[in-house]
C-alpha atoms as a PDB file:
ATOM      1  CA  UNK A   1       0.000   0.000   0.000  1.00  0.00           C
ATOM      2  CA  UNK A   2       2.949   2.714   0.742  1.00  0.00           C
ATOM      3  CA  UNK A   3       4.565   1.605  -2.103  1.00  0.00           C
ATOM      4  CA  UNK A   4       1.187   2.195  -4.184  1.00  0.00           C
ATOM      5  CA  UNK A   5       1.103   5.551  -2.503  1.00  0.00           C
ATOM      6  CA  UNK A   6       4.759   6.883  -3.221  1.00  0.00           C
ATOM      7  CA  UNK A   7       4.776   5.085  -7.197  1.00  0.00           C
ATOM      8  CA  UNK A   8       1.779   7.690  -7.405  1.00  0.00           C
ATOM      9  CA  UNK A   9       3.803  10.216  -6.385  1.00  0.00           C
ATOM     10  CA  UNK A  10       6.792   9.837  -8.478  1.00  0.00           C
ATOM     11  CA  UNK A  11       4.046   9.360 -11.189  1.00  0.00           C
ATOM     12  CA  UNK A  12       3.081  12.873 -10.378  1.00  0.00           C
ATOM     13  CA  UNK A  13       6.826  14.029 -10.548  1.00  0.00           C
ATOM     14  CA  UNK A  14       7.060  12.638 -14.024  1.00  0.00           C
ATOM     15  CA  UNK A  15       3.840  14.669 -15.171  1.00  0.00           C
ATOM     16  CA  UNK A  16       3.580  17.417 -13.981  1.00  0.00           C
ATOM     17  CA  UNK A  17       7.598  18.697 -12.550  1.00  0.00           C
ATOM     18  CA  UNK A  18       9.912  16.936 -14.809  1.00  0.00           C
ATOM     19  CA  UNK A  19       8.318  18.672 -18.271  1.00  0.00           C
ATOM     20  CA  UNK A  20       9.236  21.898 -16.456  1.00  0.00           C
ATOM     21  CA  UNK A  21      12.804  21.028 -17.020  1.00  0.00           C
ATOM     22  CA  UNK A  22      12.620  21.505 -20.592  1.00  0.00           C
ATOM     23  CA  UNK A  23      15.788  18.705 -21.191  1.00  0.00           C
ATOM     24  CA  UNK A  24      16.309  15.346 -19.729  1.00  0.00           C
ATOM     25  CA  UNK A  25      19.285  15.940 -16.972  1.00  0.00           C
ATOM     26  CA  UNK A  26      19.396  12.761 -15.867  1.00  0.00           C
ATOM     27  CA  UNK A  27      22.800  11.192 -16.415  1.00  0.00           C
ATOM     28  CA  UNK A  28      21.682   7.904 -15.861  1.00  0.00           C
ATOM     29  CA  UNK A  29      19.337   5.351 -17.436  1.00  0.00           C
ATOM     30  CA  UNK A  30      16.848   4.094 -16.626  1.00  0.00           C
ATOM     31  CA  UNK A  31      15.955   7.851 -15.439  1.00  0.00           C
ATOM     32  CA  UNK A  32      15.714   8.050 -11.641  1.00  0.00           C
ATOM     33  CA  UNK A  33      12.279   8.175 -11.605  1.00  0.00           C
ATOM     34  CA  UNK A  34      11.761   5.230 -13.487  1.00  0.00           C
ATOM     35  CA  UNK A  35      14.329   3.523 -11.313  1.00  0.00           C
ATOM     36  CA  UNK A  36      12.191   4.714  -8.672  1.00  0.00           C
ATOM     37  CA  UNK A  37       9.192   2.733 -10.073  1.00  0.00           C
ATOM     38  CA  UNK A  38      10.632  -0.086 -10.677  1.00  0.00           C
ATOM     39  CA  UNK A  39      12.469  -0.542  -7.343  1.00  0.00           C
ATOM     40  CA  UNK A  40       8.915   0.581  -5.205  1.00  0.00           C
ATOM     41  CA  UNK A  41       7.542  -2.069  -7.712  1.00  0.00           C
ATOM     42  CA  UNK A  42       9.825  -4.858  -7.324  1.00  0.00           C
ATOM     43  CA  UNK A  43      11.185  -4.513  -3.622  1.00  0.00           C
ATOM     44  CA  UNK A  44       8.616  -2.762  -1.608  1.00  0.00           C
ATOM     45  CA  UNK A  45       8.183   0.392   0.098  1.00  0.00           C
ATOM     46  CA  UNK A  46      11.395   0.234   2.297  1.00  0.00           C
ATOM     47  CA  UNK A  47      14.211  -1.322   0.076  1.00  0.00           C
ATOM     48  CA  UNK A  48      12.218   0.682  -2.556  1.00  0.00           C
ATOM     49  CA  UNK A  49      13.126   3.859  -0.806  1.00  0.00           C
ATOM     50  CA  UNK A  50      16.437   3.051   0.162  1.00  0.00           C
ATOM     51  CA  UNK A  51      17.863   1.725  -3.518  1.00  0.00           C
ATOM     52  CA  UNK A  52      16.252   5.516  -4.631  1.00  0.00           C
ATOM     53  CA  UNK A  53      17.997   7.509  -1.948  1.00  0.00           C
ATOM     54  CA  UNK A  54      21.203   5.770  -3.001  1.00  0.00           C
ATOM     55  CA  UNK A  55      20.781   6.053  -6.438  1.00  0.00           C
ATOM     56  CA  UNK A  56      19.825   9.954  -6.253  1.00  0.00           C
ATOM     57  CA  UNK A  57      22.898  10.055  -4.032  1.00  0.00           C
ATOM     58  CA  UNK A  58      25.020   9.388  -6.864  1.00  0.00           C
ATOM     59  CA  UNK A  59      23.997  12.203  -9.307  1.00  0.00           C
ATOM     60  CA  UNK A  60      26.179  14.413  -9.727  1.00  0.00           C
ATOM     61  CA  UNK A  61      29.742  15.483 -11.366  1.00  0.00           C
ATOM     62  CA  UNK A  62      31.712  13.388  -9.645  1.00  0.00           C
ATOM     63  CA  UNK A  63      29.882   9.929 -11.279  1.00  0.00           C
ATOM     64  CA  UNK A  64      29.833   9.048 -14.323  1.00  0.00           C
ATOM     65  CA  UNK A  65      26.273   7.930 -14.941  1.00  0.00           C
ATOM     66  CA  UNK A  66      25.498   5.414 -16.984  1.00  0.00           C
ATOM     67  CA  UNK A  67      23.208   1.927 -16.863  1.00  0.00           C
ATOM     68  CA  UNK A  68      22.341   1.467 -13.444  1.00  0.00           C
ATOM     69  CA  UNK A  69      19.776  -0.966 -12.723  1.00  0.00           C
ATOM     70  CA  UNK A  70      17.343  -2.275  -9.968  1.00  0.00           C
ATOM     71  CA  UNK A  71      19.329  -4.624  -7.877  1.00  0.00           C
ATOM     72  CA  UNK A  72      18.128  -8.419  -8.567  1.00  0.00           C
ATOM     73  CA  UNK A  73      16.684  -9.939  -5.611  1.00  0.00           C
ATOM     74  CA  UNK A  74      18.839 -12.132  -3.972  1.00  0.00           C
ATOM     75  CA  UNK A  75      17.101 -15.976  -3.030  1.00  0.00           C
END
């Protein structure tokens, strides 16, 4: 349910905030709010959160950028 509740929100993000920036400035891909979505999707509300933090940690000069995907679950 949280994770329903903060996907909607980064949906939100993506609608109506990130047109405002006129160019993509994301330097990685998948963007970070898709990365967003698919982490709240795949690992919950918590790990969700905490793989987005981490990845919106790294943006900035000093990385490169790049392909950065979700984390696999590990069995």
């Amino acid at each position: 349910m949280l994770s329903a509740v903060l996907m909607k929100a980064v949906r939100g993000y993506q609608k109506y905030l990130s047109p405002l920036k006129m160019v993509s400035t994301c330097r990685f891909e998948p963007t970070c709010s898709n990365y967003a979505l698919e982490a709240l999707e795949s690992r919950g509300a918590i790990v969700g959160l905490y793989l987005t933090a981490v990845r919106i940690v790294k943006c900035g000069p000093w990385h490169p950028g790049g392909y950065d995907p979700v984390p696999q679950k590990h069995l």
